[in-house]
Structures are given as structure tokens and as C-alpha cells.
Protein backbone atom coordinates (compact mmCIF):
# COMPACT_ATOMS: atom_id res chain seq x y z
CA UNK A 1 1.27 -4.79 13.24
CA UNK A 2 0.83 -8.36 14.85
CA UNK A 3 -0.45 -9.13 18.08
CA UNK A 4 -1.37 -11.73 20.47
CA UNK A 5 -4.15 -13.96 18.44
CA UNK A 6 -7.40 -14.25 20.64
CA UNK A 7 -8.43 -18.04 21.44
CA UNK A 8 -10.98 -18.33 19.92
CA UNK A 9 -9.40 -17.50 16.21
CA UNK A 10 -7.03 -20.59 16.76
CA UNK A 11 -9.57 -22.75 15.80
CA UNK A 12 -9.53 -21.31 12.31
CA UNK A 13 -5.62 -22.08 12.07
CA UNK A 14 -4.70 -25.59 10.75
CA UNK A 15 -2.39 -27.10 13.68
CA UNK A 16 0.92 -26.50 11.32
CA UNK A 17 0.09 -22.87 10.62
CA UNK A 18 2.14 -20.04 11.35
CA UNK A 19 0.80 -16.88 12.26
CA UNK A 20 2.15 -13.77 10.67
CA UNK A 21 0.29 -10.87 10.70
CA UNK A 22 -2.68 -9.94 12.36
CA UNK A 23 -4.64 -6.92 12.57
CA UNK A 24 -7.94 -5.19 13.01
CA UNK A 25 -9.56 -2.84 10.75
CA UNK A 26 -8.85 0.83 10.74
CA UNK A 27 -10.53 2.54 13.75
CA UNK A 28 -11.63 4.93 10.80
CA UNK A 29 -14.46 2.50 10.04
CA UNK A 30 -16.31 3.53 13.70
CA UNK A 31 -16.26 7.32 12.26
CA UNK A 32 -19.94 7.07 9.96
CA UNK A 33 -21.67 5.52 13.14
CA UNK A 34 -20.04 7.94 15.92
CA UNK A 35 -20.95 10.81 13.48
CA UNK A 36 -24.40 9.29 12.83
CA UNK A 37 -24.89 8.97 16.92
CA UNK A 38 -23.20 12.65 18.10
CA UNK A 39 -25.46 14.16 15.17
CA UNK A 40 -28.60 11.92 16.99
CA UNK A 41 -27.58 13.36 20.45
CA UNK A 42 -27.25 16.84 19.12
CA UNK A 43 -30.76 16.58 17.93
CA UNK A 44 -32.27 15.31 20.98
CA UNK A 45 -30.45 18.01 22.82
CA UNK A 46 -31.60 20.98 20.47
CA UNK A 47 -34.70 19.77 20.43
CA UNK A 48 -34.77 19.58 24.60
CA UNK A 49 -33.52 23.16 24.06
CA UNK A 50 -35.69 24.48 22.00
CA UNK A 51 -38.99 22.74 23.23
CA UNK A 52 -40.89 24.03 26.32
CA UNK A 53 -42.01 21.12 27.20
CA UNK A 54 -41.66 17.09 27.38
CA UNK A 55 -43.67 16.50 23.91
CA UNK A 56 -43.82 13.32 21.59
CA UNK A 57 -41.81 14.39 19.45
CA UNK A 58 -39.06 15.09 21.44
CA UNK A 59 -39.60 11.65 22.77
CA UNK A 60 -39.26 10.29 19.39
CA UNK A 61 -35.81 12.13 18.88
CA UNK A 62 -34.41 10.95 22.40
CA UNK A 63 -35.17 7.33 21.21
CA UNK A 64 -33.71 7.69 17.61
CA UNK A 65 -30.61 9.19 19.14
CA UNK A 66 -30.37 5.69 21.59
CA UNK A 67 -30.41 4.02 19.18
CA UNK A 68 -27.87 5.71 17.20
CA UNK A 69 -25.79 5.29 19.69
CA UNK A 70 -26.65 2.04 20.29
CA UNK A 71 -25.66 1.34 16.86
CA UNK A 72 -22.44 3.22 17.01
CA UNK A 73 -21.66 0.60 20.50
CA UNK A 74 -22.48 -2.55 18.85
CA UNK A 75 -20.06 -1.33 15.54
CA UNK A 76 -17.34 -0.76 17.96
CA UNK A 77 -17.89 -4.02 19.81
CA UNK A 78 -17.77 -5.68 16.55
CA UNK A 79 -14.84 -3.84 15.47
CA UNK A 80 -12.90 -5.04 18.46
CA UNK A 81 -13.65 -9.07 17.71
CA UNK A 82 -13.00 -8.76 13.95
CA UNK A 83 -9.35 -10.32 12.90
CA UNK A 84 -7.30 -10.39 9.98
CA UNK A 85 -4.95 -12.99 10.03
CA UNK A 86 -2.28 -13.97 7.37
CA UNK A 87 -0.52 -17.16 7.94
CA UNK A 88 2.42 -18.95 5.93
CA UNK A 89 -0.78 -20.54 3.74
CA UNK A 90 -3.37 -17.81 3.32
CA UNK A 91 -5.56 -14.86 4.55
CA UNK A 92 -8.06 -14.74 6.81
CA UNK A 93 -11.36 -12.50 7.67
CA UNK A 94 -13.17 -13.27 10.71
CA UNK A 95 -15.83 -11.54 11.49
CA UNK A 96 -19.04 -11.09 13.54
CA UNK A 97 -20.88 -11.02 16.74
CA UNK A 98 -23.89 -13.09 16.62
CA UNK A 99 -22.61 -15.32 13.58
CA UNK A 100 -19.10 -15.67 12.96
CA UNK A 101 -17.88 -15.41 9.48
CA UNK A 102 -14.73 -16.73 8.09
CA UNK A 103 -13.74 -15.70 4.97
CA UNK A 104 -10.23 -17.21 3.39
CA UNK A 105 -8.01 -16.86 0.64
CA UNK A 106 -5.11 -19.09 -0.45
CA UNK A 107 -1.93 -17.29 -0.60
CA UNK A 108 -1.49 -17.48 -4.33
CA UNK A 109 -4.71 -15.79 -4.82
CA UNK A 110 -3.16 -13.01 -3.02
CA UNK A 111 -1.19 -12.37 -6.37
CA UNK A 112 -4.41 -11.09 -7.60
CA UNK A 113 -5.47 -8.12 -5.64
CA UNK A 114 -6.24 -4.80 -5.90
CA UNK A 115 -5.36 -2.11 -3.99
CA UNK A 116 -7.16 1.39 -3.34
CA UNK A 117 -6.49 4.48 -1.17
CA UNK A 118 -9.22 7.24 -1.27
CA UNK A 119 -8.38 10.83 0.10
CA UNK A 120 -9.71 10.27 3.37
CA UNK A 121 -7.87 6.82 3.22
CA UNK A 122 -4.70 8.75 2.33
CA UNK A 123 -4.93 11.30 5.25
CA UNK A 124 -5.84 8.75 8.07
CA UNK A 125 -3.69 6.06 6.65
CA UNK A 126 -5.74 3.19 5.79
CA UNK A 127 -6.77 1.82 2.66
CA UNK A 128 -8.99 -1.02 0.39
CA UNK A 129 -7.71 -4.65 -0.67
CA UNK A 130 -10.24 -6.15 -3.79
CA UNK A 131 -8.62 -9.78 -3.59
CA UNK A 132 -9.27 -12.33 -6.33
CA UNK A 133 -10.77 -12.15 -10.01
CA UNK A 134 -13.30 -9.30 -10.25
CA UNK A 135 -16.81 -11.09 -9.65
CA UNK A 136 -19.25 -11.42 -7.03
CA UNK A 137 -17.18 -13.72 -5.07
CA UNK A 138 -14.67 -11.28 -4.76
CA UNK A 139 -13.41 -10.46 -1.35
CA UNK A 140 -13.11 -6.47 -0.46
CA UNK A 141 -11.84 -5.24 2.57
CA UNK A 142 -11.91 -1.80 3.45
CA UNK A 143 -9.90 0.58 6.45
CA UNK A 144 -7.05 -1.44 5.96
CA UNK A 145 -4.11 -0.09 8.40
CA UNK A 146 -0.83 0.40 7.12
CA UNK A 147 -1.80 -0.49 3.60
CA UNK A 148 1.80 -0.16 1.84
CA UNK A 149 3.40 -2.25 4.37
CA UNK A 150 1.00 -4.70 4.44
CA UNK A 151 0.80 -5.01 0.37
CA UNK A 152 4.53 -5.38 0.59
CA UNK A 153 4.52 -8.60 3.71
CA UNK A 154 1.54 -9.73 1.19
CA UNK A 155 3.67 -9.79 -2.06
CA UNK A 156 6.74 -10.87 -0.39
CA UNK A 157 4.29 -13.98 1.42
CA UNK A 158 2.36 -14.81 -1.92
CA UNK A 159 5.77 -15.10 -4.20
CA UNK A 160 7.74 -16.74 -1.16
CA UNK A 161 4.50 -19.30 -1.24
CA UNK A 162 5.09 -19.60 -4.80
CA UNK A 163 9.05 -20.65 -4.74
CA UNK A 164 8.55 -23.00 -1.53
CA UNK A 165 5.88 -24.71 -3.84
CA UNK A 166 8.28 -25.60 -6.79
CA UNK A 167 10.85 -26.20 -4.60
């Protein structure tokens, strides 16, 4: 479940922090825009098919299904730089191409999380983490891998926090 932290997430990590887990999403998240872009290219290739000719509209659908699959590239590219990192301190989500995001949760805030498996989460093994009080703020992460290990290394980290602290 961990691996080799790129670079440039280091500079997120406080110089005493301890890395111990990190992970990407579930590749299930890249499954609504590959569908979105094979459905696209179908199109554009029935409608090839079907018309006699090179027409505007079949220009059209060739340029909606570029895009789609442009869109379906740019969610895997962005799928491949987002991290999740859990230290010996707290959780992090870092996200983002263009801007990065960084969104972090203390460790004993972990305590108070929710977690969700849907069917399709259940048959491709990933799942959904609400994290914190149930309010706007409140951070949800979806296509988690490995979800019942991971809520165990989370509860085990967040109590484990908890001790060291009164300690």
C-alpha cells in the first residue's frame, strides 16, 4: 500500500514527519471518463459509418469525441499526481494539475470519520472516507483502495496518536 513519495510531496511533510502510508485513488475513478470517451468514439465512428459523406455534423461528433477523450487523458494524468499520505501526525490530500491543493487533517480528527462502500465499491474493492463533523468543511474522499485495511492502519494511527499524547 505505500510507495516511494514523489519530491515534490515532501514539501508538504514537516522535517520530523514520518511517512506511513501512501496511496492513490482507486483506478475505478478513470471508469465515468473512459466510458464517457469510448461512447464519444463509438459515435463518431457510427456516424462515419452510417454517413455517405464528410458532413458537419459528423464533424461536430469527431470533435466532441476529442474532446472526450481529451478529458478522459487529462483525468488520468491527474489521477497519477494525486497522493494520499498519512504520516505519524495526520492525513493528507494533494491534489491537482494546474493548482495544487492540499487538504489536511490532524490525526485525532481521524477518530471522526465515516466510512462507505457502495456495490460497485464492494465488487472493485474501493470505498468512501467522510472525515470530520458533518458540515461543509467536511473532507470526502471517494475510490479509496483497500478500504478495510486502511480504516484499520487509520484507527490503530489515530488512538496510537492519542496515547503518545497523554503519555
Amino acid at each position: 500500500m505505500s510507495h516511494d513519495l514523489p519530491a515534490s510531496v515532501y514539501r508538504y511533510l514537516t522535517p520530523d514527519e514520518v511517512n506511513v502510508i501512501s496511496l492513490h485513488q482507486h483506478p475505478g475513478v478513470l471508469i465515468p471518463p473512459l466510458a464517457t470517451a469510448s461512447g464519444g468514439l463509438l459515435a463518431a465512428i457510427t456516424a462515419s459509418v452510417v454517413s455517405n459523406g464528410i458532413g458537419i455534423p459528423e464533424l461536430v461528433v469527431w470533435i466532441l469525441a476529442g474532446l472526450l477523450i481529451l478529458r478522459f487523458i487529462w483525468a488520468a494524468y491527474n489521477w497519477s499526481l494525486q497522493e494520499m499520505v498519512i504520516t505519524d501526525r495526520r492525513f493528507l490530500l494533494i491534489s491537482g494539475i494546474m493548482n495544487r491543493r492540499v487538504a489536511s487533517t490532524e490525526l485525532p480528527d481521524l477518530k471522526k470519520r465515516t466510512f462507505e462502500r457502495s456495490f460497485a465499491g464492494r465488487i472493485l474493492g474501493y470505498g468512501t472516507y467522510r472525515i470530520g463533523p458533518d458540515a461543509p468543511g467536511q473532507l470526502v474522499i471517494n475510490y479509496i483502495p483497500y478500504p478495510e485495511q486502511l480504516d484499520l492502519e487509520l484507527t490503530s494511527l489515530a488512538y496510537k496518536h492519542e496515547k503518545n499524547k497523554s503519555d
